[in-house]
N, C-alpha and C. Protein backbone atom coordinates (compact mmCIF):
# COMPACT_ATOMS: atom_id res chain seq x y z
N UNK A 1 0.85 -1.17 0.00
CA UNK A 1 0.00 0.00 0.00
C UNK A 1 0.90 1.24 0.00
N UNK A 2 0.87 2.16 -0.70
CA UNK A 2 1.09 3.73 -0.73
C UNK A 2 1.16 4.83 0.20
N UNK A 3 1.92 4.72 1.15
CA UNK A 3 2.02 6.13 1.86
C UNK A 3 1.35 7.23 1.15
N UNK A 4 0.62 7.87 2.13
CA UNK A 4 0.11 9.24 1.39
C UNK A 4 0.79 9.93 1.90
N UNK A 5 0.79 11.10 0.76
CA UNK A 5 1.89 12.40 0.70
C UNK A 5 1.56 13.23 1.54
N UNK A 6 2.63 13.56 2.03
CA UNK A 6 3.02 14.79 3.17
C UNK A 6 2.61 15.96 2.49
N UNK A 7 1.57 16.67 2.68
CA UNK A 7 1.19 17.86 2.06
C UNK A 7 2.57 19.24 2.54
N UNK A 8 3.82 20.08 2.29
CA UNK A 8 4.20 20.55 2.52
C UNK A 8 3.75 22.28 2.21
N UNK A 9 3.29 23.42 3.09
CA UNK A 9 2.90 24.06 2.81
C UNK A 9 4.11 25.16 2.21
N UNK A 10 3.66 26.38 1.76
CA UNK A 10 4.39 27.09 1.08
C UNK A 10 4.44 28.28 1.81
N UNK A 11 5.09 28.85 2.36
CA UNK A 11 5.13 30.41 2.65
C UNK A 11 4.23 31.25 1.96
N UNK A 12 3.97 32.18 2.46
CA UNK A 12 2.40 32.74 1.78
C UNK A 12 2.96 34.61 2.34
N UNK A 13 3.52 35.50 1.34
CA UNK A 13 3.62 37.02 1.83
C UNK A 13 2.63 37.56 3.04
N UNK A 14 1.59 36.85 2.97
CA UNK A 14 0.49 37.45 4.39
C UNK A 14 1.10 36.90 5.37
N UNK A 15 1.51 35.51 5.38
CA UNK A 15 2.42 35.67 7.12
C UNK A 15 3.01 36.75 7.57
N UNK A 16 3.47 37.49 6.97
CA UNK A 16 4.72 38.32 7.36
C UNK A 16 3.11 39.59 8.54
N UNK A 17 2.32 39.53 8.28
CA UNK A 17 1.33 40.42 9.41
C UNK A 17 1.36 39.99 10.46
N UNK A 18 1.94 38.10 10.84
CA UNK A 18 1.68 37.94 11.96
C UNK A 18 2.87 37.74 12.35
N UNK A 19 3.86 38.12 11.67
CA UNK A 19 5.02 38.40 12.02
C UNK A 19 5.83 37.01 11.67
N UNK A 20 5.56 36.53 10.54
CA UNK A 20 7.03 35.59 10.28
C UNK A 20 7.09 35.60 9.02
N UNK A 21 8.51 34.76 8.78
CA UNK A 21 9.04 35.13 7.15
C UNK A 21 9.49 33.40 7.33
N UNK A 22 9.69 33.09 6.12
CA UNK A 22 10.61 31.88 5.23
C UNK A 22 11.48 32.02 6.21
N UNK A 23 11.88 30.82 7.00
CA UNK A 23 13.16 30.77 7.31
C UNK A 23 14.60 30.71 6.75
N UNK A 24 15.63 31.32 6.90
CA UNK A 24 17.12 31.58 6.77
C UNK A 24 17.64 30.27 6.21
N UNK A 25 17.47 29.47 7.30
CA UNK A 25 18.29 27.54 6.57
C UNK A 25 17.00 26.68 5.42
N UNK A 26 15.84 27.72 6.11
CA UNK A 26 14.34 26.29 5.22
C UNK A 26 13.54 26.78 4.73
N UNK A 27 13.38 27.68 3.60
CA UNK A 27 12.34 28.31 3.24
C UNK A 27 10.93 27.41 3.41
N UNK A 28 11.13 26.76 3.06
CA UNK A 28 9.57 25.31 3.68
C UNK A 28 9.08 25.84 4.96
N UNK A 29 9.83 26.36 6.04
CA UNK A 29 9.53 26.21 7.44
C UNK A 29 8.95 27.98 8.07
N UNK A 30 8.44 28.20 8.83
CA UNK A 30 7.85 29.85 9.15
C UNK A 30 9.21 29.90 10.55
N UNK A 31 9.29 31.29 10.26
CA UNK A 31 10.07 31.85 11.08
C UNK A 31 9.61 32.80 11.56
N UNK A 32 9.84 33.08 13.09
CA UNK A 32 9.11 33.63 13.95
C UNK A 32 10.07 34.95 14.26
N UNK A 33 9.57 36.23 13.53
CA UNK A 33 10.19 37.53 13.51
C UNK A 33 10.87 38.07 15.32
N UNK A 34 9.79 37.84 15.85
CA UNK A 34 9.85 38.28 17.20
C UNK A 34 10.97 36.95 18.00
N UNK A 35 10.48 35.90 18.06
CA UNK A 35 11.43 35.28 18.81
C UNK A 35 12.39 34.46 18.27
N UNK A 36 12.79 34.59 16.95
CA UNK A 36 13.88 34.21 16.00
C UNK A 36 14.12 32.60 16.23
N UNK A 37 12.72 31.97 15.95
CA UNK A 37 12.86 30.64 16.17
C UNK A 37 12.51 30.38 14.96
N UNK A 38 12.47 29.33 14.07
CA UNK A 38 12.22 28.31 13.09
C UNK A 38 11.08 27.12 13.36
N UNK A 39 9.70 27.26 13.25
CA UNK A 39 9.32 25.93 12.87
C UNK A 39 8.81 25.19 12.31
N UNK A 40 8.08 23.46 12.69
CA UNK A 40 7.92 23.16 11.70
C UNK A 40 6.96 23.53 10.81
N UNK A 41 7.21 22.78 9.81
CA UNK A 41 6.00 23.34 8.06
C UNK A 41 4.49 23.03 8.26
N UNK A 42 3.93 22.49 9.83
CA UNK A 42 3.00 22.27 10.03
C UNK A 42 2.47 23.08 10.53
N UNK A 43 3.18 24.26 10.93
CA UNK A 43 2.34 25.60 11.56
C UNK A 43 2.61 26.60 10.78
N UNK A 44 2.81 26.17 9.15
CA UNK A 44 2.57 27.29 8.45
C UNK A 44 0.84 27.16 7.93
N UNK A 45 0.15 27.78 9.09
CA UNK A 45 -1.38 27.75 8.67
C UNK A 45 -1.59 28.93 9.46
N UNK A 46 -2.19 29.64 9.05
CA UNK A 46 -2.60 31.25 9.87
C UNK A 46 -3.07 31.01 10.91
N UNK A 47 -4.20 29.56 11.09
CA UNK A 47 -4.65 29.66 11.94
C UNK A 47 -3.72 29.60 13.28
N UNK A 48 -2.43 28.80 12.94
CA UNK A 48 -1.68 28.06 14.39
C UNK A 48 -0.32 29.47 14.23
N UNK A 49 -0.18 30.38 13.52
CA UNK A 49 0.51 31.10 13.44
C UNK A 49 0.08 32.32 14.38
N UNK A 50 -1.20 32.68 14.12
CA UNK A 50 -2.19 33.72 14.99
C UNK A 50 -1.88 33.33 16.18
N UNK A 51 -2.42 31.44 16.98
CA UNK A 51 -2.38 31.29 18.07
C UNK A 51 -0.75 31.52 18.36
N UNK A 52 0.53 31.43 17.72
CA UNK A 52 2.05 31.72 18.34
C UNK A 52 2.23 32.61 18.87
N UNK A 53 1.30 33.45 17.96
CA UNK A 53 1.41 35.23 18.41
C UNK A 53 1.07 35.87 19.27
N UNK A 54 -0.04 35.23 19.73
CA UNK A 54 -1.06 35.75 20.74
C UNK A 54 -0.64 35.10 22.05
N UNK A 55 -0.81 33.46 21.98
CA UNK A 55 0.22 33.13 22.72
C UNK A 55 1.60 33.79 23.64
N UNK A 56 2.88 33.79 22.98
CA UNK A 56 3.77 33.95 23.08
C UNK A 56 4.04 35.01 23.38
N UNK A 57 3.17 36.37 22.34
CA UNK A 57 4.06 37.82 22.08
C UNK A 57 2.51 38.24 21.94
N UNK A 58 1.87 38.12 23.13
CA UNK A 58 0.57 38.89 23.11
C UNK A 58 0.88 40.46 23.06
N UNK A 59 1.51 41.16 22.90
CA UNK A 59 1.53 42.54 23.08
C UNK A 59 2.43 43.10 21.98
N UNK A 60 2.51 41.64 21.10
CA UNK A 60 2.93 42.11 19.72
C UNK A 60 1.89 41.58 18.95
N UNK A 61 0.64 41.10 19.19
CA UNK A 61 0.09 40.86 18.34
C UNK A 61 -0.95 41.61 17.69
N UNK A 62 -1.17 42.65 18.21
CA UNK A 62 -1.88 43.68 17.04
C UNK A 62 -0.91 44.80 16.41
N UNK A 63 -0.38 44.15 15.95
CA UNK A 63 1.25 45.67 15.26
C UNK A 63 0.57 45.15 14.49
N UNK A 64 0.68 46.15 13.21
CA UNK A 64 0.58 46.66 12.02
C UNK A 64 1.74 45.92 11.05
N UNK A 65 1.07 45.81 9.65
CA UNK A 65 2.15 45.00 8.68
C UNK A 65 3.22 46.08 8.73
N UNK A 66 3.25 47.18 9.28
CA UNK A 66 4.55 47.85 8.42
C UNK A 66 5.67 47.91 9.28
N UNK A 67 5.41 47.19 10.63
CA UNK A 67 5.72 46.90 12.27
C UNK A 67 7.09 45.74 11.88
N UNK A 68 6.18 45.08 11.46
CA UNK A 68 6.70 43.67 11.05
C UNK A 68 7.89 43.83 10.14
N UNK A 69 7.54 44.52 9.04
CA UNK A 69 8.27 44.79 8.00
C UNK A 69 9.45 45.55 8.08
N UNK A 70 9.37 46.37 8.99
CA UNK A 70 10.56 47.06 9.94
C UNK A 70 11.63 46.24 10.29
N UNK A 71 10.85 45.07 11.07
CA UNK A 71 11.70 44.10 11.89
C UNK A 71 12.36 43.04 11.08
N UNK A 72 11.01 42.50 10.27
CA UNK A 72 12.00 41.78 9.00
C UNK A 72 13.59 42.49 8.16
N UNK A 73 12.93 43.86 7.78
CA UNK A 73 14.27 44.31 6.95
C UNK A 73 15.58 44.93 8.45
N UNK A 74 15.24 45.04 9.72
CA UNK A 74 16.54 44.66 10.40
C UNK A 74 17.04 43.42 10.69
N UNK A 75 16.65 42.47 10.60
CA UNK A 75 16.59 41.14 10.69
C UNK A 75 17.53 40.79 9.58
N UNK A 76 17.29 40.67 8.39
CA UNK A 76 17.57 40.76 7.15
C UNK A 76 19.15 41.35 7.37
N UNK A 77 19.10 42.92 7.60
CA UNK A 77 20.65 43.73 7.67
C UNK A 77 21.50 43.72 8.33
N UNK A 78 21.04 42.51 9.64
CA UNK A 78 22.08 42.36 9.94
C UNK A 78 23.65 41.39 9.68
N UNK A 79 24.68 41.65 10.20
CA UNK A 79 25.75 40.66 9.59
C UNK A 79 25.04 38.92 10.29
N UNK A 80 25.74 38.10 9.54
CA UNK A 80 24.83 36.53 9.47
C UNK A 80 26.28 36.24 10.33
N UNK A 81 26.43 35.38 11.09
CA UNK A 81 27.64 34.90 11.78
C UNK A 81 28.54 34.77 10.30
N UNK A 82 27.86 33.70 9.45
CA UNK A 82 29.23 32.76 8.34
C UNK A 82 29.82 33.81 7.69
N UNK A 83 28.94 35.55 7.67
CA UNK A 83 29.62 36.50 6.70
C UNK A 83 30.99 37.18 7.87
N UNK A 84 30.15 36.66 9.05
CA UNK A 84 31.67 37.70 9.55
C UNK A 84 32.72 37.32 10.11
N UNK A 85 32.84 35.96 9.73
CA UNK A 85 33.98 35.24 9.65
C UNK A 85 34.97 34.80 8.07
N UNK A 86 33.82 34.61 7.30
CA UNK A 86 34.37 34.21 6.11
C UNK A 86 35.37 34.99 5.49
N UNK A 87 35.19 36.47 5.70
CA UNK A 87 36.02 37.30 5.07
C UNK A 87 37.41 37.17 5.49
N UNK A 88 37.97 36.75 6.61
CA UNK A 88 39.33 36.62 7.07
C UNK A 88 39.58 35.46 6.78
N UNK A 89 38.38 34.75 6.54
CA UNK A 89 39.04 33.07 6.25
C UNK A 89 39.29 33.05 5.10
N UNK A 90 38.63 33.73 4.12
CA UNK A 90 38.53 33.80 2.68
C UNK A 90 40.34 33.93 2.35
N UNK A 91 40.34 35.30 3.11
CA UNK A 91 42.02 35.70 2.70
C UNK A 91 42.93 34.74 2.72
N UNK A 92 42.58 34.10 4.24
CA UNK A 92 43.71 33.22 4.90
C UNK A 92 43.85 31.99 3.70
N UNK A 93 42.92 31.45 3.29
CA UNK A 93 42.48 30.38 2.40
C UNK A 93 42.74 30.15 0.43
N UNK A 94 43.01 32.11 0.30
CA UNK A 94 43.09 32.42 -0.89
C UNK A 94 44.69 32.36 -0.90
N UNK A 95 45.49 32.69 0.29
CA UNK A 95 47.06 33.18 0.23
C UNK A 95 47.59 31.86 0.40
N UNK A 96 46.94 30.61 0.73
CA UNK A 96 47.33 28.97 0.89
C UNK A 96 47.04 28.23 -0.61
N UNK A 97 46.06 28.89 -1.42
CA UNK A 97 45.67 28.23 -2.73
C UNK A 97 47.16 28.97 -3.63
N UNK A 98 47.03 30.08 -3.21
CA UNK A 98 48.53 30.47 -4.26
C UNK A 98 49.85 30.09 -3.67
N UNK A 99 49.33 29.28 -2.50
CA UNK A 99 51.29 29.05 -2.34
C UNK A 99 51.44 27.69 -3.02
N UNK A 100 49.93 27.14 -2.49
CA UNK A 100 50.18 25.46 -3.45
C UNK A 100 50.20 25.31 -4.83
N UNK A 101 49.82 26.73 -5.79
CA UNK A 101 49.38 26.85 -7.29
C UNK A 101 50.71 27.26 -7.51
N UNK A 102 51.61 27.96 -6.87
CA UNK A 102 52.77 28.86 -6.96
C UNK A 102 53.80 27.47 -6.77
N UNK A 103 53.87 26.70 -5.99
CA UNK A 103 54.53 25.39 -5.28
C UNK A 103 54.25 24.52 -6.63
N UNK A 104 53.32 24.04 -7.07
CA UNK A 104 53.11 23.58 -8.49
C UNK A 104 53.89 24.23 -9.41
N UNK A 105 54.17 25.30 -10.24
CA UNK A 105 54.56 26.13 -11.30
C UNK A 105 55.82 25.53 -11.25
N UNK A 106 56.59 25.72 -9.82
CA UNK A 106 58.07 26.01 -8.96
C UNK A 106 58.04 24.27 -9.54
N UNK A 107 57.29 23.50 -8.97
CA UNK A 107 57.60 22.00 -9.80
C UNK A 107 58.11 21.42 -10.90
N UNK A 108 56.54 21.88 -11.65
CA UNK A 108 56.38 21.71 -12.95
C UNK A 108 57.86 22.15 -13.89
N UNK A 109 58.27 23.46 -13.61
CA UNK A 109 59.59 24.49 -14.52
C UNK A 109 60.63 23.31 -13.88
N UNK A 110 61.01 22.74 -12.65
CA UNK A 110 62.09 22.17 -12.30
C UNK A 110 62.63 23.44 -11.86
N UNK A 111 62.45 24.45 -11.05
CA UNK A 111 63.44 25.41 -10.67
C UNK A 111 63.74 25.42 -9.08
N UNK A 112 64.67 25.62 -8.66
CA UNK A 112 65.18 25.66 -7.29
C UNK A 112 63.79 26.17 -6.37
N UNK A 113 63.73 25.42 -4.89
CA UNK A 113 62.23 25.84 -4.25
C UNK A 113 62.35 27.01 -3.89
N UNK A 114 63.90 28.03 -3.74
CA UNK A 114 63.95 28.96 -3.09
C UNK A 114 63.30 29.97 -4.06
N UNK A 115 63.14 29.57 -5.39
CA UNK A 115 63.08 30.65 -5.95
C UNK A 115 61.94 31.55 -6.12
N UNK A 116 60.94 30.98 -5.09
CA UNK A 116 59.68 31.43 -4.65
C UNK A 116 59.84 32.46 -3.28
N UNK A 117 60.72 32.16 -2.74
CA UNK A 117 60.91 33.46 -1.91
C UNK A 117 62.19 34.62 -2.49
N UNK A 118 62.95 34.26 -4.14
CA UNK A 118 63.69 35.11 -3.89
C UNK A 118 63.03 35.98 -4.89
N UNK A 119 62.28 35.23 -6.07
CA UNK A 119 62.01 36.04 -7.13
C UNK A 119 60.54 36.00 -7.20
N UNK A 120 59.31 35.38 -6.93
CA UNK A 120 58.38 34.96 -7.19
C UNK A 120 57.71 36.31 -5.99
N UNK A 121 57.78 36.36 -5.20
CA UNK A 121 57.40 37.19 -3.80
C UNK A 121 57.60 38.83 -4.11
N UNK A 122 59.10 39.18 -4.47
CA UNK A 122 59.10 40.38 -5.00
C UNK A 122 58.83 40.44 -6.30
N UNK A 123 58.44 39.82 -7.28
CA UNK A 123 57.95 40.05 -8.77
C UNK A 123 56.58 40.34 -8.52
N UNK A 124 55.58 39.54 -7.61
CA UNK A 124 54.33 39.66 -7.46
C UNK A 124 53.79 41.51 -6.41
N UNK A 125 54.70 41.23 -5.51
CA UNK A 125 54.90 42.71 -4.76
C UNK A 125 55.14 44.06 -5.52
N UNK A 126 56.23 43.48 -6.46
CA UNK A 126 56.08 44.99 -7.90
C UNK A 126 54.93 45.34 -8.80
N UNK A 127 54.29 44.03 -9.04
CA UNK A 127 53.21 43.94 -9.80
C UNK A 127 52.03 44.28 -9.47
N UNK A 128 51.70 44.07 -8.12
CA UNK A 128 50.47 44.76 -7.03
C UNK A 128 50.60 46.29 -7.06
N UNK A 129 51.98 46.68 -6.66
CA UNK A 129 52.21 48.29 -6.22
C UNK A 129 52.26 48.90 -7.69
N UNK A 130 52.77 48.04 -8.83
CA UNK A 130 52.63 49.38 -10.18
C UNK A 130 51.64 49.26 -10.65
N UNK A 131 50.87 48.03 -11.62
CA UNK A 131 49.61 48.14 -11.96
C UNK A 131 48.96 47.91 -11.24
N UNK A 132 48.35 47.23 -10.12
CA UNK A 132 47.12 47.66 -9.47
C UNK A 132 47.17 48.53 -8.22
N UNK A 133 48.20 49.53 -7.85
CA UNK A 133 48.02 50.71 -7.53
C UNK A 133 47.97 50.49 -5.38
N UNK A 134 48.28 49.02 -5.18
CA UNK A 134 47.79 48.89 -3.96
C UNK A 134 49.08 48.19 -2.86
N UNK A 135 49.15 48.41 -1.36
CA UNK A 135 50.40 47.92 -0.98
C UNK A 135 50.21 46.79 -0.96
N UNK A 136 50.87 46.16 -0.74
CA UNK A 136 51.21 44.50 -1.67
C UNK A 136 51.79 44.14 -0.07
N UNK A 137 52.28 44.46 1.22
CA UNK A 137 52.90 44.03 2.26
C UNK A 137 51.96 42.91 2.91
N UNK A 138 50.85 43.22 2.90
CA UNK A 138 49.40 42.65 3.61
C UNK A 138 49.26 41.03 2.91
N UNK A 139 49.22 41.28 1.68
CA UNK A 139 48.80 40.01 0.65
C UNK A 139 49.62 39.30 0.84
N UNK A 140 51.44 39.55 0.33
CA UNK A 140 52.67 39.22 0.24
C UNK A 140 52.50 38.07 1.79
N UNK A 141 52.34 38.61 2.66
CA UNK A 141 52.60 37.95 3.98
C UNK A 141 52.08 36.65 3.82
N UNK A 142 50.65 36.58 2.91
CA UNK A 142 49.78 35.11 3.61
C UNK A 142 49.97 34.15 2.60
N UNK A 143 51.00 34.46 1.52
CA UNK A 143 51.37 33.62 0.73
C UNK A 143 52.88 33.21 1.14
N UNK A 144 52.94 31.80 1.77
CA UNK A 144 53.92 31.37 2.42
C UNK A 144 54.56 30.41 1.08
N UNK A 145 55.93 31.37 0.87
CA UNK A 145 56.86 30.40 -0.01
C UNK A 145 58.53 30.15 0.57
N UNK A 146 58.63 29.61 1.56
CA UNK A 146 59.94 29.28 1.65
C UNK A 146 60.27 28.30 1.32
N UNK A 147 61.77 28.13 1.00
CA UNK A 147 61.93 27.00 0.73
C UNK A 147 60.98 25.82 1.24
N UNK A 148 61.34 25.44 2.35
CA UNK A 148 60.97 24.38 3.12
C UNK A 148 59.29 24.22 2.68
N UNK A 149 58.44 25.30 2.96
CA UNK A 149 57.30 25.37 2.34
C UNK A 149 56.65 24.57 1.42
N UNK A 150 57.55 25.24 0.37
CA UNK A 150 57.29 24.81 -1.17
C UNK A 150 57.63 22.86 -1.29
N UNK A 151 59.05 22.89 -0.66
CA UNK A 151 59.34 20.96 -0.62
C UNK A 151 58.15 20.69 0.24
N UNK A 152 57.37 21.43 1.12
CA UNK A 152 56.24 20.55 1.44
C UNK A 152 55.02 20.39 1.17
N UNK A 153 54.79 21.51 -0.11
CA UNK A 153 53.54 21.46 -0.41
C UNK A 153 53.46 20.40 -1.82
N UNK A 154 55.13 20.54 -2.57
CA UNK A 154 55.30 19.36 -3.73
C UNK A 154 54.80 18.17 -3.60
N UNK A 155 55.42 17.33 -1.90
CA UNK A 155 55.47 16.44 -1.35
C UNK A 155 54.09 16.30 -1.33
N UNK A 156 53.34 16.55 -0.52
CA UNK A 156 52.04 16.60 0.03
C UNK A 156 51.10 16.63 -1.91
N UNK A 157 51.70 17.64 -2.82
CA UNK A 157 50.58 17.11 -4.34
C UNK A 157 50.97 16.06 -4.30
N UNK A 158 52.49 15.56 -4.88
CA UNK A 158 52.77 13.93 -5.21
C UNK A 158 52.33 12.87 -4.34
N UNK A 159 52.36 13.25 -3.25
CA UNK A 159 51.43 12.05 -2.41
C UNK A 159 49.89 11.84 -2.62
N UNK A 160 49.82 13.07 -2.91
CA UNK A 160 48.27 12.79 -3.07
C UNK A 160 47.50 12.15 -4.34
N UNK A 161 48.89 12.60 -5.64
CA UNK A 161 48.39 12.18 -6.78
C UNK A 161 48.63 11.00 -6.62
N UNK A 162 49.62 10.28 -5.74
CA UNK A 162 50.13 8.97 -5.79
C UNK A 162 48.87 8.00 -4.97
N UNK A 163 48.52 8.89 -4.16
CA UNK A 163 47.14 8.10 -3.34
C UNK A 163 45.63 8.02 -4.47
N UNK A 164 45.55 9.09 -5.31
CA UNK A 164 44.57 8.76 -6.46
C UNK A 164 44.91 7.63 -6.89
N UNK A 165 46.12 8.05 -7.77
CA UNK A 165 46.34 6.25 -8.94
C UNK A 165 46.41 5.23 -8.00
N UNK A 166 46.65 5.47 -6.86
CA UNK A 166 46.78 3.82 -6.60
C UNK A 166 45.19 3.03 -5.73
N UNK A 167 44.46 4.27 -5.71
CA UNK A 167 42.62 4.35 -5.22
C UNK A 167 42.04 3.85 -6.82
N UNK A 168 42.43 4.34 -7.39
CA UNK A 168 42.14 4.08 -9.35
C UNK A 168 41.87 2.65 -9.13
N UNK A 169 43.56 2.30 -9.35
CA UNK A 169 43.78 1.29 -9.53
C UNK A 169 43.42 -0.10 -8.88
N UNK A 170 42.60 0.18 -7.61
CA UNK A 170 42.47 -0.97 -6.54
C UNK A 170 40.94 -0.63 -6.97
N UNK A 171 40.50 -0.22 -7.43
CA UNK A 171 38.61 -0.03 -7.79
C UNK A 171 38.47 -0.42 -8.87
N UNK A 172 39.43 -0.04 -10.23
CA UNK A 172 39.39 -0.35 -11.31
C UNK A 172 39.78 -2.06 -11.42
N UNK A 173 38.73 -2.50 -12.43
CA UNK A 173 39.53 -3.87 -12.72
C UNK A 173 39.77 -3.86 -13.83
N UNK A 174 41.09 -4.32 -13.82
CA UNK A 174 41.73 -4.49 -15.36
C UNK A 174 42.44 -5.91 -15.47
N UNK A 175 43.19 -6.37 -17.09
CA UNK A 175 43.30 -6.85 -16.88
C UNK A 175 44.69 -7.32 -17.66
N UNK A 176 45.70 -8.24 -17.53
CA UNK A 176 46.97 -8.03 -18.52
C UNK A 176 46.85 -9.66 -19.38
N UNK A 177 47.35 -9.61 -20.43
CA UNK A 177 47.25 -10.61 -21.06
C UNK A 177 48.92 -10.99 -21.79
N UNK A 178 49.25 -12.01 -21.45
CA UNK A 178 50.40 -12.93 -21.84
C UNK A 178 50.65 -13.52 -22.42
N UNK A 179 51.73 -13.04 -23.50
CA UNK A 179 52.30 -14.30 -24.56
C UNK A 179 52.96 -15.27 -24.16
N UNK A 180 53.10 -16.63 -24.85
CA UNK A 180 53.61 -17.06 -24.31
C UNK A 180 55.14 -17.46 -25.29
């Protein structure tokens, strides 16, 4: 026999009078303006939304839609935790992708590892300060190329490419055939 379907309701712009919006992680789910809770998609019905209100935040429950709408768009403006972290992680994360892309190049050419801190560091530092007009000391810092660095970020690709082919190869079946 057939399970019957979970009717999932939809957010509807008139919630927002009794004060909730689409939630942040579940648009499926009502979010409760006033006490910044999330729930489930079974009390997106006016009727059980009215009783939250009255309930809970009786002395918010006759505000006006434009009350609400206030609170939604500060709600909305404020910073989200993941934005006000990401930006320093972003950097930290962007100056580690160019030491390992930079650590690759330094491979690939066969050139000495130092040569990422003697020439690669100030070529990129001239290139920041003449055409794009900006100090280059800040950036320069989070891109780590020292020697030692660079032999460990080589190490660490070749191991890893070496851990692919040999993941390949133990999944893949193949097969060799012999003359005799």
């Amino acid at each position: 026999m057939a399970e019957a379907k979970k009717k999932c309701r939809q957010y509807n712009v008139e919630y927002l009078k009794y004060g909730f919006i689409p939630s942040p992680s579940n648009p499926q789910q009502p979010f409760c303006l006033i006490c910044e809770k999330a729930f489930a998609n079974e009390l997106m019905k006016p009727s059980k939304l009215v009783k939250h209100v009255k309930t809970m935040h009786g002395s918010n429950a006759n505000k006006d839609l434009s009350y609400f709408q206030s609170v939604r768009d500060n709600f909305q403006k404020r910073p989200k935790l993941p934005g006000i972290f990401s930006s320093a992680s972003r950097r930290n994360t962007d100056g580690l992708l160019a030491s390992y892309n930079i650590s690759l190049l330094i491979a690939k050419c066969g050139k000495p590892h130092a040569i990422g801190e003697e020439l690669i560091l100030p070529a990129v530092s001239e290139v920041l300060r003449t055409v794009v007009c900006m100090p280059a000391t800040e950036i320069i810092k989070k891109i780590p190329l020292s020697n030692n660095t660079v032999q460990r970020r080589i190490d660490e690709m070749s191991a890893d490419v070496e851990n692919t082919l040999c993941n390949v190869l133990r999944t893949e079946e193949f097969s060799l055939q012999v003359d005799e």
